[in-house]
C-alpha atoms as a PDB file:
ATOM      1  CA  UNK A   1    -179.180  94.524   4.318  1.00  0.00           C
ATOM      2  CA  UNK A   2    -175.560  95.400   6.020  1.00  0.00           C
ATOM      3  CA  UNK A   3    -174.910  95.856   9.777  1.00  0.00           C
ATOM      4  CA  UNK A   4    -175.916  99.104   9.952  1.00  0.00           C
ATOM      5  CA  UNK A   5    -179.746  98.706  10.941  1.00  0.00           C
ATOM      6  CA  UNK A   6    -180.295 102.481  10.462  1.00  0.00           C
ATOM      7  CA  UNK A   7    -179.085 103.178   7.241  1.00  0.00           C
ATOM      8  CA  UNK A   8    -182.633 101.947   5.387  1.00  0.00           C
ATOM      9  CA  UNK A   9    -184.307 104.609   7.981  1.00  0.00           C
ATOM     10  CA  UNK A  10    -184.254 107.663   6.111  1.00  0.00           C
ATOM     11  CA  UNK A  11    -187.726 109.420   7.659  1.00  0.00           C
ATOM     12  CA  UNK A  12    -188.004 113.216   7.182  1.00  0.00           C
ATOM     13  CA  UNK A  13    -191.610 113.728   9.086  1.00  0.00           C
ATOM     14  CA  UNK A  14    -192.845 117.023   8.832  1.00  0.00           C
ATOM     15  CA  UNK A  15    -194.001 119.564  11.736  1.00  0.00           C
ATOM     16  CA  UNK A  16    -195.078 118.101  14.678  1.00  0.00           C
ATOM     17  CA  UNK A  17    -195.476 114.214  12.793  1.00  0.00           C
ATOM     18  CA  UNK A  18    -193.510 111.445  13.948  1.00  0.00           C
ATOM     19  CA  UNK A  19    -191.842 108.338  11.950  1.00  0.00           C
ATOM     20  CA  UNK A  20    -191.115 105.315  13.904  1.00  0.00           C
ATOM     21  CA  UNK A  21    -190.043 101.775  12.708  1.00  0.00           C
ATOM     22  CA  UNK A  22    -188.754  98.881  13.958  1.00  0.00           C
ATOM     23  CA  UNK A  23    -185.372  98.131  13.448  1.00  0.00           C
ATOM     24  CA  UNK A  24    -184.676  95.512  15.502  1.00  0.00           C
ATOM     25  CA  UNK A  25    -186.518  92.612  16.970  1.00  0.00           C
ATOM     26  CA  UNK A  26    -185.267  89.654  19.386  1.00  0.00           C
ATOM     27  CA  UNK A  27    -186.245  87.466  22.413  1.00  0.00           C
ATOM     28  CA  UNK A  28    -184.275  89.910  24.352  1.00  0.00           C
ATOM     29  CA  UNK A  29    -184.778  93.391  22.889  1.00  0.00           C
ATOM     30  CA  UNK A  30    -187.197  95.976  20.655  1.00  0.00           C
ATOM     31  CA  UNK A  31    -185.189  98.542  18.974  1.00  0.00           C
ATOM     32  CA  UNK A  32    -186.965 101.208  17.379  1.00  0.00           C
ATOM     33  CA  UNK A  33    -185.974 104.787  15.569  1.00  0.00           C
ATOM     34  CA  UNK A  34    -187.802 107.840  15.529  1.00  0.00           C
ATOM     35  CA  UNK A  35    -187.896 110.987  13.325  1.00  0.00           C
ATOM     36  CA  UNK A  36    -189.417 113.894  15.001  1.00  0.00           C
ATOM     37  CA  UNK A  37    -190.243 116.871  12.879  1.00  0.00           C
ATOM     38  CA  UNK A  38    -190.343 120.250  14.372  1.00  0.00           C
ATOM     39  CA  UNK A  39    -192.687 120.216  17.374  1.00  0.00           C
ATOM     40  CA  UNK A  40    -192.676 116.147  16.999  1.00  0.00           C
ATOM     41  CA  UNK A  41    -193.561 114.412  20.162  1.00  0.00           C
ATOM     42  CA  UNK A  42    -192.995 110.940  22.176  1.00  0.00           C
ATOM     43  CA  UNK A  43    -196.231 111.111  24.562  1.00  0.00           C
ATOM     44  CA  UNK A  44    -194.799 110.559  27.962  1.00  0.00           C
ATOM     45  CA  UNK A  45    -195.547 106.663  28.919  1.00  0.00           C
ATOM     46  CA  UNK A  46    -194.029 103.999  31.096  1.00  0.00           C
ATOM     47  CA  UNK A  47    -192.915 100.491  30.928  1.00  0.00           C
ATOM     48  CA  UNK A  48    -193.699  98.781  34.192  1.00  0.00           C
ATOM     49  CA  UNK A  49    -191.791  96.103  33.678  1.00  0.00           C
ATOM     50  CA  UNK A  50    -188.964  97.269  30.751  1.00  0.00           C
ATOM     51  CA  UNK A  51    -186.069  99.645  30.424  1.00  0.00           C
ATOM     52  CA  UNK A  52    -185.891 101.752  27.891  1.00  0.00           C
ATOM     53  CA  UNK A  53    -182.831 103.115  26.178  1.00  0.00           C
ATOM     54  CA  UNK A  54    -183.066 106.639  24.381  1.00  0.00           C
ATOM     55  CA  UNK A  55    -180.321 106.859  22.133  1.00  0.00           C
ATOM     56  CA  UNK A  56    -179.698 110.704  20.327  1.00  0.00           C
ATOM     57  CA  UNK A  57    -178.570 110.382  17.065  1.00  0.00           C
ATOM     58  CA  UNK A  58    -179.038 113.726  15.310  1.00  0.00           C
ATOM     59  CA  UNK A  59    -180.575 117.101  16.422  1.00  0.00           C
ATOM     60  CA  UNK A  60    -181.423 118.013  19.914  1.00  0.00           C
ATOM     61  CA  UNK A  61    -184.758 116.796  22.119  1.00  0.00           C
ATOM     62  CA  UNK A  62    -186.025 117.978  25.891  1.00  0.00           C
ATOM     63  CA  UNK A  63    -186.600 114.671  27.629  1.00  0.00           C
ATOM     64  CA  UNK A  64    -189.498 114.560  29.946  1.00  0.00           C
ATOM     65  CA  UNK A  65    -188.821 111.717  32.829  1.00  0.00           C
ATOM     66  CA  UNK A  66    -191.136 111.544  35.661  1.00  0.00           C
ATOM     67  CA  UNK A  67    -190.548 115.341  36.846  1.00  0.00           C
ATOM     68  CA  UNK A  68    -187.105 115.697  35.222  1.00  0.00           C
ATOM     69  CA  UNK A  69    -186.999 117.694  31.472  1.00  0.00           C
ATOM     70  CA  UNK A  70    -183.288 118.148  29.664  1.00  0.00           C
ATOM     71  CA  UNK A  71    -182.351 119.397  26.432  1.00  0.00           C
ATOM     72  CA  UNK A  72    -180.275 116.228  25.071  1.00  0.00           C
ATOM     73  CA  UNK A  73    -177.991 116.766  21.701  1.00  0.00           C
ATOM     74  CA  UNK A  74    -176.867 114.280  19.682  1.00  0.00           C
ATOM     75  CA  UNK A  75    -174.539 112.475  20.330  1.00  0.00           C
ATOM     76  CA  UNK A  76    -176.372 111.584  24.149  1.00  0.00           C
ATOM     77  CA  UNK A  77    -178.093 108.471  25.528  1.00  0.00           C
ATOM     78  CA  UNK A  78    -180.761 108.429  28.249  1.00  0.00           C
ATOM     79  CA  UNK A  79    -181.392 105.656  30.707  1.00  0.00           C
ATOM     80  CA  UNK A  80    -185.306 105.424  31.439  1.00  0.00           C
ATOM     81  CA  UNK A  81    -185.727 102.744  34.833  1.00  0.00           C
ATOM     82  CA  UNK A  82    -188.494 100.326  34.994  1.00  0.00           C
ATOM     83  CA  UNK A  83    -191.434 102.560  35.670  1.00  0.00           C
ATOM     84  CA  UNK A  84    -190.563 105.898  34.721  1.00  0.00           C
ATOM     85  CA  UNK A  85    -192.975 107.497  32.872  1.00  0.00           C
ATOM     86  CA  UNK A  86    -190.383 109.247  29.683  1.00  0.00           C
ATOM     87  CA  UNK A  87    -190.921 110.771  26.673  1.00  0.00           C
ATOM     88  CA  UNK A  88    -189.172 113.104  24.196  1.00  0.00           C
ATOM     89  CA  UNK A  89    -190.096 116.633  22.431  1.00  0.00           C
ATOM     90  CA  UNK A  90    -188.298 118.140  19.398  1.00  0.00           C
ATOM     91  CA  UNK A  91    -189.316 121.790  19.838  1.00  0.00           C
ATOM     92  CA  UNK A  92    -186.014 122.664  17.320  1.00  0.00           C
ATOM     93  CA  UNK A  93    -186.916 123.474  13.851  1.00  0.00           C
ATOM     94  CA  UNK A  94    -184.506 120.497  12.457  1.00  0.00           C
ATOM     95  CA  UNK A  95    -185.461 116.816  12.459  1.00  0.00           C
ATOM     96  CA  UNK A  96    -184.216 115.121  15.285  1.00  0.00           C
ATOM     97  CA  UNK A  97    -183.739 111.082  15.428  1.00  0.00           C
ATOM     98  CA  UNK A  98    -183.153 108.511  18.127  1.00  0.00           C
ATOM     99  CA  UNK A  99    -183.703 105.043  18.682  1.00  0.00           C
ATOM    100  CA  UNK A 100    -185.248 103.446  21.861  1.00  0.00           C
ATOM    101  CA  UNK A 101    -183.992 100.051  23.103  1.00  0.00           C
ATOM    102  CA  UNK A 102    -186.912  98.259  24.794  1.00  0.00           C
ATOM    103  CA  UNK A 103    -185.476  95.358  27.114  1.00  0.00           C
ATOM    104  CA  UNK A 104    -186.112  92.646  28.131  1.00  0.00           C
ATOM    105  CA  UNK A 105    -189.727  92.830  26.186  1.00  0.00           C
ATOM    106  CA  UNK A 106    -192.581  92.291  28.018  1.00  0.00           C
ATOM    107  CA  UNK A 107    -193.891  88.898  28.563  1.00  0.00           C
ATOM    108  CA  UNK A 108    -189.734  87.807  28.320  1.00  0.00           C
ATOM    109  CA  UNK A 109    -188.710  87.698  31.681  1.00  0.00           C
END
C-alpha cells in the first residue's frame, strides 16, 4: 500500500448502485469514497454532532443540503456543518466518485 489511499478503489457500480469503502480510519477522522453509477444516490442524512467533507473527484453530482441543491464537478469540495442534513445524486450517465471526511467521529469529542 503507497500514500495514495484511493488508488486500490477502483469501483465501477452500475445504474443507480453505489460502492462505498473505507479508506481511512483514525481517532480523529472516517474517510470514505463513493462510486455512484448513473442515477446513484447518497440518501440525504445528518451528523448531529460531525462535519462532513464532500470531496469531488471525478464526474459531476447535485448536492442536496438542507434546502440548498448544486451541480458540483470535479474537481469541487463541499463543506456540510454539524447538523445539516446532505446528500449527493449522480443523475449524469458517467460514474462519478468522491470521498467524505467524517470528523471528529462520533463518540471522539
Amino acid at each position: 500500500m503507497g500514500l495514495d489511499l484511493l488508488a486500490d478503489f477502483d469501483a465501477i457500480p452500475e445504474s443507480g448502485a453505489v460502492v462505498d469503502g473505507e479508506l481511512a480510519v483514525t481517532d480523529d477522522v472516517l474517510l470514505k469514497a463513493f462510486a455512484l453509477g448513473p442515477d446513484g444516490r447518497i440518501t440525504p442524512h445528518e451528523h448531529a454532532d460531525a462535519t462532513n467533507v464532500f470531496h469531488v473527484l471525478r464526474g459531476t453530482v447535485t448536492v442536496e443540503r438542507d434546502d440548498e441543491t448544486e451541480t458540483v464537478s470535479a474537481p469541487g469540495v463541499v463543506l456540510n456543518e454539524r447538523g445539516q442534513v446532505h446528500g449527493a445524486h449522480n443523475g449524469t450517465d458517467e460514474v462519478a466518485v468522491l470521498t467524505a471526511s467524517l470528523c471528529p467521529l462520533p463518540g471522539q469529542q
